[in-house]
N, C-alpha and C. Protein backbone atom coordinates (compact mmCIF):
# COMPACT_ATOMS: atom_id res chain seq x y z
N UNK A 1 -28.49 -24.82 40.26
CA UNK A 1 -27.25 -24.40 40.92
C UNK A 1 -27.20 -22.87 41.01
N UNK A 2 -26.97 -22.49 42.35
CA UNK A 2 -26.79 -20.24 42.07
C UNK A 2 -25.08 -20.44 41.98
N UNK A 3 -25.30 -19.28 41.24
CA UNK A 3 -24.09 -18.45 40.77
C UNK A 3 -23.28 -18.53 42.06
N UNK A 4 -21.85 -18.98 41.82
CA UNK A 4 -21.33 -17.85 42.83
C UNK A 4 -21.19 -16.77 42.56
N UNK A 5 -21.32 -16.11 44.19
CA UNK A 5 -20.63 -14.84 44.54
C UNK A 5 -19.71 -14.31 45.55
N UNK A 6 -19.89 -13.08 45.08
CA UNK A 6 -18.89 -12.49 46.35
C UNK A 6 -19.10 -10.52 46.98
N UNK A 7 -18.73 -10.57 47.85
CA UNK A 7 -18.95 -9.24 48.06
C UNK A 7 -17.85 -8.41 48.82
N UNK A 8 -17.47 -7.43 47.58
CA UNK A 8 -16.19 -7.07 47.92
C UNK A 8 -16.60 -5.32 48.28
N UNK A 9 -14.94 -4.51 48.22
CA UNK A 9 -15.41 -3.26 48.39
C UNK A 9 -14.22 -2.95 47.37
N UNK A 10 -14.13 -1.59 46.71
CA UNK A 10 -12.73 -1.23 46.11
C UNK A 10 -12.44 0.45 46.00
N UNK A 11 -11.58 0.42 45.71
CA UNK A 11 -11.36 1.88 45.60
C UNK A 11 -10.51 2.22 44.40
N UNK A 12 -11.28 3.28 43.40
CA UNK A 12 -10.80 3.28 42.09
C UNK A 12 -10.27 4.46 41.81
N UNK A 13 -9.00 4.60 41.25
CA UNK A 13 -8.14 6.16 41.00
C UNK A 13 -8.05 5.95 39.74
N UNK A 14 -7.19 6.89 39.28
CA UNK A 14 -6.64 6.91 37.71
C UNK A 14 -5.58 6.11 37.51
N UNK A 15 -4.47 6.47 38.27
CA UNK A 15 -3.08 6.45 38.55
C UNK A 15 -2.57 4.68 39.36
N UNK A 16 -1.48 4.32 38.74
CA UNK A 16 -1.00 3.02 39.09
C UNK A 16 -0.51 3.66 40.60
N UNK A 17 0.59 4.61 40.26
CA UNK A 17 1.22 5.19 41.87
C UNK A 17 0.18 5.58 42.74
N UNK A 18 -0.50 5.88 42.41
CA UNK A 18 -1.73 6.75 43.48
C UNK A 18 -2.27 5.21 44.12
N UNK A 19 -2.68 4.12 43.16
CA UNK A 19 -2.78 3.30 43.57
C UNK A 19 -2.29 2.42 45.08
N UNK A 20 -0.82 2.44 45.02
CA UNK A 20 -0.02 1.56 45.13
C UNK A 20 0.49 2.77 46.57
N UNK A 21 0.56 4.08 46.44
CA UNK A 21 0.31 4.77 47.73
C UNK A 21 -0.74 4.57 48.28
N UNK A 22 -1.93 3.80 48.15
CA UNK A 22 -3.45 4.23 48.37
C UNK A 22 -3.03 2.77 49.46
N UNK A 23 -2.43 1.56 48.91
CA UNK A 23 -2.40 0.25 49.47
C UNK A 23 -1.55 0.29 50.59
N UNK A 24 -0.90 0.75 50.77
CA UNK A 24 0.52 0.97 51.49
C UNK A 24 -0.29 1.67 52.88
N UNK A 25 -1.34 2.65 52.63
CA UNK A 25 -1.87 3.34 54.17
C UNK A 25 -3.00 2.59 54.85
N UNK A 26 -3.39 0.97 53.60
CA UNK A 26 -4.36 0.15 54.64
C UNK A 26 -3.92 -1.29 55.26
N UNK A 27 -4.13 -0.98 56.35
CA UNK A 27 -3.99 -2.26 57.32
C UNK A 27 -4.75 -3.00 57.88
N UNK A 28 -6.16 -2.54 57.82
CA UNK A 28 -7.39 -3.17 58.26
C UNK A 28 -8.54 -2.35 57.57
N UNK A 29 -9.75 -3.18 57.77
CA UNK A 29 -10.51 -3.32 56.90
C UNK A 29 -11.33 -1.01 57.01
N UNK A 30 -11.15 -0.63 58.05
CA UNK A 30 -11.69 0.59 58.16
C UNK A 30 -10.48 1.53 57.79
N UNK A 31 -9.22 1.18 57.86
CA UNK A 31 -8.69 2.06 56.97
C UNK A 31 -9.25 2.14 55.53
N UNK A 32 -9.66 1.17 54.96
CA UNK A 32 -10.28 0.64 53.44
C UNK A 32 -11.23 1.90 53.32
N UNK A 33 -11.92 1.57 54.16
CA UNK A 33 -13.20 2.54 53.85
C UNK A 33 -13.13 4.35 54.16
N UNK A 34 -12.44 4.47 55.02
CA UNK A 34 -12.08 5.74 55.56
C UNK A 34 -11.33 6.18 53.53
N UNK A 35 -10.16 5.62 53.31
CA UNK A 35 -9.80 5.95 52.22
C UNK A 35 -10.37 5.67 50.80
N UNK A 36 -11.33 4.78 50.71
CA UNK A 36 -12.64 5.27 49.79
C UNK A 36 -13.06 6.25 49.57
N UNK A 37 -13.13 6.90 51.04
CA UNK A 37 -14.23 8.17 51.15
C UNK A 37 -14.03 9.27 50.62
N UNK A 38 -12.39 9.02 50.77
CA UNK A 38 -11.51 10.22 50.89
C UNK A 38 -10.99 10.46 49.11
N UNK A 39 -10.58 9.16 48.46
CA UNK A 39 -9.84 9.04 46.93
C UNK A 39 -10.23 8.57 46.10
N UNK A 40 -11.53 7.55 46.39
CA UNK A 40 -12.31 6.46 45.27
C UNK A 40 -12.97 7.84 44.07
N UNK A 41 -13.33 7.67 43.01
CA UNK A 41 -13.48 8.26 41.78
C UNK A 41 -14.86 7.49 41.42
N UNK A 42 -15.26 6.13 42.62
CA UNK A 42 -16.34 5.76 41.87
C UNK A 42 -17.95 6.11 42.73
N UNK A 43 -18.96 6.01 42.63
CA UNK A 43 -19.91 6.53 43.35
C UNK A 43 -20.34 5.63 44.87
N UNK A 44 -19.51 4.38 44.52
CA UNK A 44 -19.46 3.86 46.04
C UNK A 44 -18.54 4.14 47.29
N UNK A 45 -17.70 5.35 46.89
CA UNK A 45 -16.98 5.52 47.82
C UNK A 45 -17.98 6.52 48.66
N UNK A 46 -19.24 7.23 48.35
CA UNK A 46 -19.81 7.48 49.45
C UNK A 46 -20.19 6.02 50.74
N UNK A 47 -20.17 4.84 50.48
CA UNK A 47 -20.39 3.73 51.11
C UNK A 47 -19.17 3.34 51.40
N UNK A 48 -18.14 3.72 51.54
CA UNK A 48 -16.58 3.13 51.80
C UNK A 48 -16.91 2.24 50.82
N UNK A 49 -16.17 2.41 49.56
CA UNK A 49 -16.32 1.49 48.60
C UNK A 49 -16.83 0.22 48.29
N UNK A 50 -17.99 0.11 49.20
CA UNK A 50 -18.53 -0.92 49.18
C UNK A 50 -20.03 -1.07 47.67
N UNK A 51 -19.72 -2.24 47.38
CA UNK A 51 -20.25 -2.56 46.25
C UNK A 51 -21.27 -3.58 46.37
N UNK A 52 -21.31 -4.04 47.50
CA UNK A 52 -22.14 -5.42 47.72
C UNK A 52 -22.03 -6.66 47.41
N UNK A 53 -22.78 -7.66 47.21
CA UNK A 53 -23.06 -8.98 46.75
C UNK A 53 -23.41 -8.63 45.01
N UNK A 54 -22.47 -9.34 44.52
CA UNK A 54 -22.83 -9.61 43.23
C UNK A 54 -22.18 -11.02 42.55
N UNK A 55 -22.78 -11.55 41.45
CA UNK A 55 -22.43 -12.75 41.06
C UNK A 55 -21.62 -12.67 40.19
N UNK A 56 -21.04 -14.25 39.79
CA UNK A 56 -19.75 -14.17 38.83
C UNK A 56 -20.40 -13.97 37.48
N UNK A 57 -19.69 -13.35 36.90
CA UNK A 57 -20.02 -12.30 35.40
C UNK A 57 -20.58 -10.93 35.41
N UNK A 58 -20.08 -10.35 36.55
CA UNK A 58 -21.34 -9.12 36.25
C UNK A 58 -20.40 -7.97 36.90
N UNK A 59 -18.99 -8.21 36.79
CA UNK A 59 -17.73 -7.43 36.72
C UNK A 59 -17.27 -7.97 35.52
N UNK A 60 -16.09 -6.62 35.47
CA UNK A 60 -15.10 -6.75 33.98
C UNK A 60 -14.82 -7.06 34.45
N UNK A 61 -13.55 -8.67 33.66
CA UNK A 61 -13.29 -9.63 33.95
C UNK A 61 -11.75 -9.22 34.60
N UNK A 62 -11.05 -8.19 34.44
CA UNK A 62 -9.93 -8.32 35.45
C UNK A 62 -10.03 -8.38 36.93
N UNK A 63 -11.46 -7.10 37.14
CA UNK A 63 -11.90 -7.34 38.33
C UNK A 63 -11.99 -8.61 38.61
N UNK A 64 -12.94 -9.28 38.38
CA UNK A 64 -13.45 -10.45 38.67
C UNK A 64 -12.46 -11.28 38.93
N UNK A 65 -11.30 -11.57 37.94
CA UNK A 65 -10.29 -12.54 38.62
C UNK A 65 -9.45 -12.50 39.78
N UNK A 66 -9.76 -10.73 39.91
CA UNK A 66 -9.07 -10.44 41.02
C UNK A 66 -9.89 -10.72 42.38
N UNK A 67 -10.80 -10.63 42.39
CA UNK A 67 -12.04 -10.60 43.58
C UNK A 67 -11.90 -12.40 44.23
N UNK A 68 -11.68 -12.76 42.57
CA UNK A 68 -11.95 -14.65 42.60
C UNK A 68 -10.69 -14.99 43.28
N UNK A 69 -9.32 -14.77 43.17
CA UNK A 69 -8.09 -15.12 43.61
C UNK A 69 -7.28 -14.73 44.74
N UNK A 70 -7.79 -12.97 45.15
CA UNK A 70 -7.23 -13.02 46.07
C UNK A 70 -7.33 -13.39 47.94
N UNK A 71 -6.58 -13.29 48.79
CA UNK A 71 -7.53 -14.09 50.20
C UNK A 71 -8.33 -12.74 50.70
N UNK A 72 -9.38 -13.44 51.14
CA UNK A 72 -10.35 -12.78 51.79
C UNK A 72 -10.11 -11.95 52.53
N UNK A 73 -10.03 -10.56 53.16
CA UNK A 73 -10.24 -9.51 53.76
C UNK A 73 -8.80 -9.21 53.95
N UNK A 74 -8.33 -8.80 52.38
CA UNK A 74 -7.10 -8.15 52.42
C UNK A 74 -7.06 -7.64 51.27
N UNK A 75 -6.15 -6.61 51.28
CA UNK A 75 -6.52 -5.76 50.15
C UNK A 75 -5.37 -6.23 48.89
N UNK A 76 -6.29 -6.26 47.67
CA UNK A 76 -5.54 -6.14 46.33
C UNK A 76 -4.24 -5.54 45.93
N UNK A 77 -3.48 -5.67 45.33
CA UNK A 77 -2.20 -5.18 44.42
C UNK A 77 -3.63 -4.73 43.83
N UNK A 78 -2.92 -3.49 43.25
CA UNK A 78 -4.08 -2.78 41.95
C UNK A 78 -4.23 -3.38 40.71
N UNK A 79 -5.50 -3.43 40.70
CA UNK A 79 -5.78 -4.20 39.30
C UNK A 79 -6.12 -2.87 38.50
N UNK A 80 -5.76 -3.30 37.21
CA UNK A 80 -6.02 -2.41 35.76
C UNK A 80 -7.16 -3.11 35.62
N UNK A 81 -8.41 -1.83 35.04
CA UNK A 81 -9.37 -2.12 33.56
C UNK A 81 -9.76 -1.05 33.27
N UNK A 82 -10.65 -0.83 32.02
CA UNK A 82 -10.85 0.04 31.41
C UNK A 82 -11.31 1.51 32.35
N UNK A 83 -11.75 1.50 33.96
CA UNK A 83 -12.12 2.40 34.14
C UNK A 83 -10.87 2.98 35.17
N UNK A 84 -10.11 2.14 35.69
CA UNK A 84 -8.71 2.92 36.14
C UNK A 84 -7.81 1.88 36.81
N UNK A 85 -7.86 2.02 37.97
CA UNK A 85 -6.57 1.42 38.85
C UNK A 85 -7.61 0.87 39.90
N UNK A 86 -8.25 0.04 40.49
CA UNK A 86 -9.07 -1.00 42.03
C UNK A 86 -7.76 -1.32 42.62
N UNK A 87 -8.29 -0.64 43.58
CA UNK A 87 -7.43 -1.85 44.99
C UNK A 87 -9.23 -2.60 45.33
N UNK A 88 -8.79 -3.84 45.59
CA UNK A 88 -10.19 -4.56 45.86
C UNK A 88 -10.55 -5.23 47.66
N UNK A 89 -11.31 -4.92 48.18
CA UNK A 89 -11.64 -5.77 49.80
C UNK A 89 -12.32 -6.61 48.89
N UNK A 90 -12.40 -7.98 49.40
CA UNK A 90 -13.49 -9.25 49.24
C UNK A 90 -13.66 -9.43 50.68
N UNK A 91 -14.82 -9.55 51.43
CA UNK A 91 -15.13 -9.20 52.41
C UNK A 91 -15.71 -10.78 53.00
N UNK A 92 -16.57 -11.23 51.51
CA UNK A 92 -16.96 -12.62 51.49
C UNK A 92 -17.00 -13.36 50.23
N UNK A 93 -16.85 -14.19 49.70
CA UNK A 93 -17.50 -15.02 48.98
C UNK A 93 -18.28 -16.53 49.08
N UNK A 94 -18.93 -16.67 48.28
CA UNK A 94 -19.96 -18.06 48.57
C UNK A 94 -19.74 -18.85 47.48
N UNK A 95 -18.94 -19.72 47.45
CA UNK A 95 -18.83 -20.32 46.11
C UNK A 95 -19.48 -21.67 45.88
């Protein structure tokens, strides 16, 4: 049996508000990435926060539940974990 996966994009700040302003200016999927480019903190925002295909377990698990639950090609409420604040794209998953 393969793993599922999924392949999302996200954009990671410090800040819950920065967050939650960050969600509020996307409406489609290239606003996402345009504001990656511009606020993400992580090294995929040179790629519009894109992260690729990866399988289940191989995010911290808040991510992950978040990637797993929310609908497809819309962006996250900000999730908390240890490295800050994700708004998350899931772009696809294969379950």
């Amino acid at each position: 049996m393969v793993a599922a996966s999924a392949w999302a994009s996200h954009i990671l700040v410090t800040s819950k508000s920065e967050a939650v302003q960050i969600k509020d200016k996307v409406e489609k999927l290239k606003d996402f990435q345009k504001l990656a480019r511009k606020k993400s903190t992580c090294p995929s925002s040179q790629k519009g926060g894109d992260l690729g295909w990866f399988s289940k377990g191989q995010m911290v698990r808040e991510f992950e539940q978040a990637v797993w639950t929310i609908p497809v090609a819309t962006v996250s409420e900000p999730v908390k974990t240890q490295f800050g604040y994700h708004l998350i794209w899931v772009h696809e998953r294969d379950e």
